[in-house]
N, C-alpha and C. Protein backbone atom coordinates (compact mmCIF):
# COMPACT_ATOMS: atom_id res chain seq x y z
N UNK A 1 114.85 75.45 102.95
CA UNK A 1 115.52 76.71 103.05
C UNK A 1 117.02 76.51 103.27
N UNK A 2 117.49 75.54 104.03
CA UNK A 2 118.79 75.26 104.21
C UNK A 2 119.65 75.02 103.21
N UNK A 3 118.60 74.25 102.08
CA UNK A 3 119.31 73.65 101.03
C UNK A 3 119.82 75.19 100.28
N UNK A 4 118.74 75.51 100.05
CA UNK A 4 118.82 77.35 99.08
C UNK A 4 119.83 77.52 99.76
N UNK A 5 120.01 78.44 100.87
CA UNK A 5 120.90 78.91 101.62
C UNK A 5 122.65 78.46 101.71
N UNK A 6 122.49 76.90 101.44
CA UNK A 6 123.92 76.10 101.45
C UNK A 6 124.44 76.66 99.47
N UNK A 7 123.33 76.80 98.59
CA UNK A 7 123.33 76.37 97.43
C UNK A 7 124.23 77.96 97.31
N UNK A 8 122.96 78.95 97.84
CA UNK A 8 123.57 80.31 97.68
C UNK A 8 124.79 81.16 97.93
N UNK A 9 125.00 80.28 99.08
CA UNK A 9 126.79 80.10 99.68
C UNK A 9 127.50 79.38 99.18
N UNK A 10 127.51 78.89 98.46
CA UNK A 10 128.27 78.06 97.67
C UNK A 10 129.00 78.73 96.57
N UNK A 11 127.86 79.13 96.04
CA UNK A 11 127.81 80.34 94.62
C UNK A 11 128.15 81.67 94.48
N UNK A 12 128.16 81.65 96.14
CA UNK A 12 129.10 83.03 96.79
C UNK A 12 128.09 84.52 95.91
N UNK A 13 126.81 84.34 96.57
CA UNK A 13 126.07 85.41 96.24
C UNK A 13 126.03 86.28 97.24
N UNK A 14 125.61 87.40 97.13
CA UNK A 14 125.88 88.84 97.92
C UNK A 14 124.81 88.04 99.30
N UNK A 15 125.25 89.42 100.11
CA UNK A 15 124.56 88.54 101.69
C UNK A 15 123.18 88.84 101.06
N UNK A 16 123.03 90.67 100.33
CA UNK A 16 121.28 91.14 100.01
C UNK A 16 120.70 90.02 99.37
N UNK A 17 121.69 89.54 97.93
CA UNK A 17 120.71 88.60 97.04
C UNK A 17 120.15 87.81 97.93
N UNK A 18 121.24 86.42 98.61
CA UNK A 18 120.60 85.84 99.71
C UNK A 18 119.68 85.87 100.29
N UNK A 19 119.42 87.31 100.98
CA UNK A 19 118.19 87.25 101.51
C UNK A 19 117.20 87.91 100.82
N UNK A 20 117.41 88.31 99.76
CA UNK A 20 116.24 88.09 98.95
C UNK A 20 115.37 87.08 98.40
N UNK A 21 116.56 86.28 98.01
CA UNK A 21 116.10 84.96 97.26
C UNK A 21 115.35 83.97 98.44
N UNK A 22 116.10 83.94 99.41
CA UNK A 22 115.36 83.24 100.97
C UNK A 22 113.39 83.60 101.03
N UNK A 23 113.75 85.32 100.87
CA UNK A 23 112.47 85.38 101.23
C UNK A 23 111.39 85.24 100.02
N UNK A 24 111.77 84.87 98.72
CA UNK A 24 111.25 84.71 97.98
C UNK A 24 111.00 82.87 98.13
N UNK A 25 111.54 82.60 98.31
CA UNK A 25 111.27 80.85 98.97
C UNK A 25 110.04 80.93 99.72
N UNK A 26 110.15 81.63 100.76
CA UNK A 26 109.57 81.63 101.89
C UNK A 26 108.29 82.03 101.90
N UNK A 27 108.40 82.97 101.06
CA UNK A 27 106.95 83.70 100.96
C UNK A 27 106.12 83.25 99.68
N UNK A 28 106.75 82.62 98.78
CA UNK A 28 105.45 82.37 97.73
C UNK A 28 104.42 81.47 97.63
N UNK A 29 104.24 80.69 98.42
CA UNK A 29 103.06 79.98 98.49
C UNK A 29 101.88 81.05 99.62
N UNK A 30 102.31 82.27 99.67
CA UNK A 30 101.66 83.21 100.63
C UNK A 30 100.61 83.60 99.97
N UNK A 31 100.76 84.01 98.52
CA UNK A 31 99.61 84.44 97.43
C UNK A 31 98.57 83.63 97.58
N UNK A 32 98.64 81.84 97.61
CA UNK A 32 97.37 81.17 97.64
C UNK A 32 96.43 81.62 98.49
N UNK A 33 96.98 82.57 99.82
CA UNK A 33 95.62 83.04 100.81
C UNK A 33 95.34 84.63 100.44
N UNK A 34 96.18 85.47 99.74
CA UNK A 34 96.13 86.68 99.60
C UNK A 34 94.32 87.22 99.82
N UNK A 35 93.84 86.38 99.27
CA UNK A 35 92.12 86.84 99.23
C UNK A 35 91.43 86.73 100.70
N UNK A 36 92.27 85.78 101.30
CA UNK A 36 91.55 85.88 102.76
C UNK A 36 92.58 86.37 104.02
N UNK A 37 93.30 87.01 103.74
CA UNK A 37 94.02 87.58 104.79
C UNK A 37 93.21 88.86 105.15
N UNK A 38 93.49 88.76 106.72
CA UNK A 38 93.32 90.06 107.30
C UNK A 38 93.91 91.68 106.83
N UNK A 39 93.31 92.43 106.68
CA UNK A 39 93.96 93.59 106.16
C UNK A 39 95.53 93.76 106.99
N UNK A 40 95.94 93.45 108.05
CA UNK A 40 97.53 93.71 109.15
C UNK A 40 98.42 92.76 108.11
N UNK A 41 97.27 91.45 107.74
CA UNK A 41 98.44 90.78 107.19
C UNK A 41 98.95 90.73 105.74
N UNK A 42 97.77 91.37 104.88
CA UNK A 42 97.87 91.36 103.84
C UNK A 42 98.99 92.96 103.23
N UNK A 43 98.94 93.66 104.55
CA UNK A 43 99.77 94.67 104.40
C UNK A 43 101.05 94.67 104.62
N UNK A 44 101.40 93.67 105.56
CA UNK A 44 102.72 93.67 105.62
C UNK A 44 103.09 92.44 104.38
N UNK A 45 102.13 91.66 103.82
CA UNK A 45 103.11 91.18 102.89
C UNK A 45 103.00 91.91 101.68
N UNK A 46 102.27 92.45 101.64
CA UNK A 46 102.48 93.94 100.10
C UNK A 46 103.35 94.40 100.47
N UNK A 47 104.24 94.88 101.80
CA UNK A 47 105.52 95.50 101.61
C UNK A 47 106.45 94.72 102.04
N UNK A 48 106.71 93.48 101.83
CA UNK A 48 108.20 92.98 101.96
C UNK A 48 108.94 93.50 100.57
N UNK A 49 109.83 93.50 101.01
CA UNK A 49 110.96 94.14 100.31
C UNK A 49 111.03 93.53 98.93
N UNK A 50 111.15 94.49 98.07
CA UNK A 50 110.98 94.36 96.64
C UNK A 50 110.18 93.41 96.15
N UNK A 51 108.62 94.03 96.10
CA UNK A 51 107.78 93.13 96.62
C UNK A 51 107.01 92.65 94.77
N UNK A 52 107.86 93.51 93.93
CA UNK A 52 107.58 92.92 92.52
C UNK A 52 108.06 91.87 91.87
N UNK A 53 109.56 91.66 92.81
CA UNK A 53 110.09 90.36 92.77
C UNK A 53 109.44 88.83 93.16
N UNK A 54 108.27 89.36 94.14
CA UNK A 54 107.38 88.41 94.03
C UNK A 54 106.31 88.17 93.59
N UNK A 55 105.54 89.62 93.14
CA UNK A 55 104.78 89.54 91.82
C UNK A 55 105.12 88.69 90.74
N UNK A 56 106.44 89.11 90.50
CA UNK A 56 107.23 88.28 88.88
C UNK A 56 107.33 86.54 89.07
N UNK A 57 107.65 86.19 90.56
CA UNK A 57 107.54 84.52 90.65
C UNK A 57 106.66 84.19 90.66
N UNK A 58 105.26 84.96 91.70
CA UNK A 58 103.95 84.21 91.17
C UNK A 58 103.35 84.11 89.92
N UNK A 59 103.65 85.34 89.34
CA UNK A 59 103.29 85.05 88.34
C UNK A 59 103.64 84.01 87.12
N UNK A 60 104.74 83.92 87.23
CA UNK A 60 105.98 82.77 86.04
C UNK A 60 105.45 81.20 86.77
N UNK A 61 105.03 81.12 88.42
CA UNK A 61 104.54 80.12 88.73
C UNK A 61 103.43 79.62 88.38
N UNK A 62 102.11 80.72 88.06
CA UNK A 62 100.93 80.53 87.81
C UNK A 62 100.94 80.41 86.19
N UNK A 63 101.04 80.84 85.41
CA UNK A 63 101.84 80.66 83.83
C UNK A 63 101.87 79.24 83.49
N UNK A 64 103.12 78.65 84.36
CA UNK A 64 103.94 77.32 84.30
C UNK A 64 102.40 76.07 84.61
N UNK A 65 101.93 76.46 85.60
CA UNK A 65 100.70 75.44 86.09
C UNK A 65 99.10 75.91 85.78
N UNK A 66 98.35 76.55 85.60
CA UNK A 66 96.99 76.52 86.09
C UNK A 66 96.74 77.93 85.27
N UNK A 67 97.41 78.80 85.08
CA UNK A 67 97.41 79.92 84.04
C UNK A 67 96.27 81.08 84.57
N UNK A 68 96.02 80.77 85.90
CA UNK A 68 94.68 81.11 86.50
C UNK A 68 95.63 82.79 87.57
N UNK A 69 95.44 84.37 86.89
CA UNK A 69 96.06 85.27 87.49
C UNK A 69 95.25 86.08 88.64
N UNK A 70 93.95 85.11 88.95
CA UNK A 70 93.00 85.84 89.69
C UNK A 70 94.07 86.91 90.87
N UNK A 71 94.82 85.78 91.69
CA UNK A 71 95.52 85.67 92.74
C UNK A 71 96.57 87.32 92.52
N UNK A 72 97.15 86.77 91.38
CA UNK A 72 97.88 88.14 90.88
C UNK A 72 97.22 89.11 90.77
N UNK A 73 96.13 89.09 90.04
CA UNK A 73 95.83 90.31 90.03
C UNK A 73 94.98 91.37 90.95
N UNK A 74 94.74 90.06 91.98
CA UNK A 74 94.18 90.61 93.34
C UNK A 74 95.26 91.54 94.19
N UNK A 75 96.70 91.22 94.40
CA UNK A 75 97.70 91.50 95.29
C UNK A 75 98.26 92.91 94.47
N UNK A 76 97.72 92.75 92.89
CA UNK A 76 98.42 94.16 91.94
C UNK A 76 97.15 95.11 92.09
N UNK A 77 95.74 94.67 92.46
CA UNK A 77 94.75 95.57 92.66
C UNK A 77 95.49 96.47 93.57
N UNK A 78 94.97 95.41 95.21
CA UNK A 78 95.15 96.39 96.54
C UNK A 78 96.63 96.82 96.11
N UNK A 79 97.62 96.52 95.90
CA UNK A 79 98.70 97.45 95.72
C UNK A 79 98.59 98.86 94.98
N UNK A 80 97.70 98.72 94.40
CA UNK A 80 97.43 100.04 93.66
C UNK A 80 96.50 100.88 94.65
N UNK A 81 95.59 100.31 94.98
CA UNK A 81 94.43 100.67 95.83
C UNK A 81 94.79 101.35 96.99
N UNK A 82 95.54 100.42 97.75
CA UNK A 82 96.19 101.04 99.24
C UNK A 82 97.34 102.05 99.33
N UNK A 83 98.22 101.76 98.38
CA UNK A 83 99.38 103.00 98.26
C UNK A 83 100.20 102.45 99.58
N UNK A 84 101.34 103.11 99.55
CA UNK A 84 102.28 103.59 100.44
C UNK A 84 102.13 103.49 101.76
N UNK A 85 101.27 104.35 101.63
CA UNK A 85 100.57 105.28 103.21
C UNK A 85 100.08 104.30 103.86
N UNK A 86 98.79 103.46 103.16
CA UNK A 86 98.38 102.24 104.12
C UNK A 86 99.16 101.12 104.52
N UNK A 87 100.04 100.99 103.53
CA UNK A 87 100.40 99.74 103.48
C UNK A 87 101.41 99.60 104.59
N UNK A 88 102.11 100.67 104.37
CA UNK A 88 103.65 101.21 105.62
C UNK A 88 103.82 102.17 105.86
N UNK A 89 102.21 102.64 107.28
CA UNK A 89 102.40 103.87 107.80
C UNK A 89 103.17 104.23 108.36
N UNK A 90 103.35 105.56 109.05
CA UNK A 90 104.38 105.60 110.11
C UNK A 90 103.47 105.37 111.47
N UNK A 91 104.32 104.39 112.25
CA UNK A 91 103.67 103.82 113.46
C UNK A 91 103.04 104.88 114.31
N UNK A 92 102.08 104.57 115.02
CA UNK A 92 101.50 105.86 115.91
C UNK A 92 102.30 105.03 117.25
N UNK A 93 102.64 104.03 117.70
CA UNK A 93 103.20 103.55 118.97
C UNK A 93 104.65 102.88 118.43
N UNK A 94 105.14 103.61 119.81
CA UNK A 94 107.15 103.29 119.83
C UNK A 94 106.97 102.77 121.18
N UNK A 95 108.37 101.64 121.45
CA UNK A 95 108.36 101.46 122.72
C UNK A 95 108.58 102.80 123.54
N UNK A 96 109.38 103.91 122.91
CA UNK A 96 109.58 105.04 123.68
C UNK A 96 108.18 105.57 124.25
N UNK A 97 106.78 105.76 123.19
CA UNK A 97 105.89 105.87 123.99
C UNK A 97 105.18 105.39 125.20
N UNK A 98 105.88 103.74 124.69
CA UNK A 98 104.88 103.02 125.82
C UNK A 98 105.50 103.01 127.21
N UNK A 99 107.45 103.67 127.19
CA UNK A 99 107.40 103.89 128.42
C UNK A 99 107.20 105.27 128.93
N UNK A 100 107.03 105.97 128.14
CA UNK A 100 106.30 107.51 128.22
C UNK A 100 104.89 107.34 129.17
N UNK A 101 104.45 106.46 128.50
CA UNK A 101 103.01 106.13 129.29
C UNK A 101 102.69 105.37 130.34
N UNK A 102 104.47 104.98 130.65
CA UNK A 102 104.17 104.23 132.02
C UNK A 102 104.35 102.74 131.97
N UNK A 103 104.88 102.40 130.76
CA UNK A 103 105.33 100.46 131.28
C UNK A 103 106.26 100.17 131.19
N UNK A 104 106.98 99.14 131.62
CA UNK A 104 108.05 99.02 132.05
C UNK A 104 108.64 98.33 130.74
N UNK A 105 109.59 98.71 130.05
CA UNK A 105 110.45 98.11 128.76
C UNK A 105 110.56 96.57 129.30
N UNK A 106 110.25 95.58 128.98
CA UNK A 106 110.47 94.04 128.71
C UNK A 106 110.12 93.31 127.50
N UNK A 107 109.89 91.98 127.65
CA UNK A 107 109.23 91.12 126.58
C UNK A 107 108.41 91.21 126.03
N UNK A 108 107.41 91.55 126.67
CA UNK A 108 105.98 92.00 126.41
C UNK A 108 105.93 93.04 125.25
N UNK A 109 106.86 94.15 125.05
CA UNK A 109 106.83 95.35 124.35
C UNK A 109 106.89 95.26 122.85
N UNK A 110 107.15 93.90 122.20
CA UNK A 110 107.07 93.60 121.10
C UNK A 110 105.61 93.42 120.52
N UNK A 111 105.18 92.34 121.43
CA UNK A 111 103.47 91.96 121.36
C UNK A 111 102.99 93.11 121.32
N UNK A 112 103.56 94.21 122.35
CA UNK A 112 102.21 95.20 122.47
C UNK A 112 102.03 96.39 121.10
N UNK A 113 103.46 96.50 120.70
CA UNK A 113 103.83 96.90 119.34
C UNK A 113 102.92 95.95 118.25
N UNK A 114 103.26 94.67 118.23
CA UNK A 114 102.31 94.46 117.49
C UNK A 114 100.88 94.43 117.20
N UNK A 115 100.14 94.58 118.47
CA UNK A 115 98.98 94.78 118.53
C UNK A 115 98.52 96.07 118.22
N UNK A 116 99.43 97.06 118.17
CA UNK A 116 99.25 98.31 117.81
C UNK A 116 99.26 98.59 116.67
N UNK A 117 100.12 97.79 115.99
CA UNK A 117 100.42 97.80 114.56
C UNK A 117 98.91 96.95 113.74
N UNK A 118 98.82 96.14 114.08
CA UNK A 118 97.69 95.35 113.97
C UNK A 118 96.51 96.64 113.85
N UNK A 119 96.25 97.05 114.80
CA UNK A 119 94.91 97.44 114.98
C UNK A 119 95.17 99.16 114.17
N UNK A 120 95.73 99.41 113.95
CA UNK A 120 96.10 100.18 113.24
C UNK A 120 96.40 99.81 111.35
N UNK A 121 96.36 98.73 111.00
CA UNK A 121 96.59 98.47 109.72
C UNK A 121 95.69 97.76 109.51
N UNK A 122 94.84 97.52 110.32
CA UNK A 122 93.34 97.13 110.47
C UNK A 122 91.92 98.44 110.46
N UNK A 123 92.64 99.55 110.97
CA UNK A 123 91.63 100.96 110.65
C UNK A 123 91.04 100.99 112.08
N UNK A 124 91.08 100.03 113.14
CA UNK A 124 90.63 100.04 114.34
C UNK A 124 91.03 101.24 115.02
N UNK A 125 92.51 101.57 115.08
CA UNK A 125 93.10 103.11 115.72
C UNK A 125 93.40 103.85 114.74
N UNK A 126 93.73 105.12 115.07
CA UNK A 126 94.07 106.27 114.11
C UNK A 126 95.27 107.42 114.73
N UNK A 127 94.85 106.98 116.05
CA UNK A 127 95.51 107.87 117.05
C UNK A 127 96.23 107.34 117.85
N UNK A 128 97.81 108.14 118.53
CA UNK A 128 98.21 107.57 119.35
C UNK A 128 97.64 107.45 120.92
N UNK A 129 96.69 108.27 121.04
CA UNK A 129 95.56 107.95 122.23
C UNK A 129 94.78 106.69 121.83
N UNK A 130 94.30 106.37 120.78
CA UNK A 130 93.55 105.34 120.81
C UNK A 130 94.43 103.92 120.41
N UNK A 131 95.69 104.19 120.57
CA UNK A 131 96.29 103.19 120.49
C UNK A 131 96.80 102.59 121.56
N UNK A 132 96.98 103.85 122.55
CA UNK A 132 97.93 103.40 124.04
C UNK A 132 96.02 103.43 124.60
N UNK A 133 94.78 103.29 124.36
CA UNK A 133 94.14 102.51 125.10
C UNK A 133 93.81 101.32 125.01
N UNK A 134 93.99 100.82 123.38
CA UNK A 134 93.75 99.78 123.18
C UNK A 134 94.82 98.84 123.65
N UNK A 135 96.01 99.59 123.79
CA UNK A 135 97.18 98.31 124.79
C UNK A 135 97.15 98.56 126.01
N UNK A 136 96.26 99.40 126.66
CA UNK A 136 95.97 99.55 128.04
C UNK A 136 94.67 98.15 128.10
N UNK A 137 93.71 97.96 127.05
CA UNK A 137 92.25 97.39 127.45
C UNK A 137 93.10 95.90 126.95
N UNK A 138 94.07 95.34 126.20
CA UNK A 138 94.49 94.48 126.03
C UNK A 138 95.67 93.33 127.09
N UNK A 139 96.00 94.71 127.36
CA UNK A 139 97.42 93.66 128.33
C UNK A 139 97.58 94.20 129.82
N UNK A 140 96.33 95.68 130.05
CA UNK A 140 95.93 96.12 131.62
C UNK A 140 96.80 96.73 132.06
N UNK A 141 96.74 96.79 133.38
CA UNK A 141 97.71 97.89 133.76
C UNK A 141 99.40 98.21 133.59
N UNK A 142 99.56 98.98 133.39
CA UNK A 142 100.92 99.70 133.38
C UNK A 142 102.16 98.74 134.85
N UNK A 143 103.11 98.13 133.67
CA UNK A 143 103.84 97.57 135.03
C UNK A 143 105.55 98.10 134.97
């Protein structure tokens, strides 16, 4: 990544391309698990940012070697399948709720966000009640 990054500065590309191109480094050997990811995870990588840009490398990658689009055409299914809505709901938990509900803003408030997010892009919650219990039955009382 350093190397990209030195190469891309060099070449004096925009800061966006940059980090586009970074996360296109970063993320394409991600497709080889696409079939066994958890639904939390397979959703947030259907929506990284301009996420056809990495359709188009796996695909030109799989082409180049093994010609095999199972992989592709698994990640262009659920993209069709899940839409928008599943993929990047709007969160049912904010830290503002969780100190609404009584915990104290620290370190912790990221994890507990993510577990919310998790269990929610998982179909486990639906609600913001059943979300502030499931980070009540996970991380206990209110501090």
């Amino acid at each position: 990544m350093a190397i990209a990054r030195t190469i891309l500065n060099r070449l004096r590309f925009s800061k966006d391309d940059c980090a586009q191109i970074i996360a296109l480094i970063q993320h394409h050997m991600q497709f080889g698990d696409v079939m066994k990811m958890k639904q939390s995870t397979l959703k947030r990588f259907l929506r990284l940012s301009k996420f056809d840009e990495h359709m188009a490398l796996h695909r030109a990658d799989v082409l180049s070697s093994n010609k095999n689009l199972d992989l592709y055409d698994y990640a262009a299914a659920q993209l069709q399948t899940l839409g928008n809505a599943q993929i990047k709901p709007k969160l049912l938990l904010t830290g503002e709720d969780l100190i609404a509900a009584g915990y104290k803003p620290g370190a912790r408030f990221r994890e507990m966000l993510t577990a919310a997010e998790d269990a929610q892009l998982e179909g486990e919650v639906s609600t913001k009640d059943e979300a502030l219990r499931l980070i009540a039955a996970r991380f206990g009382a209110k501090r």
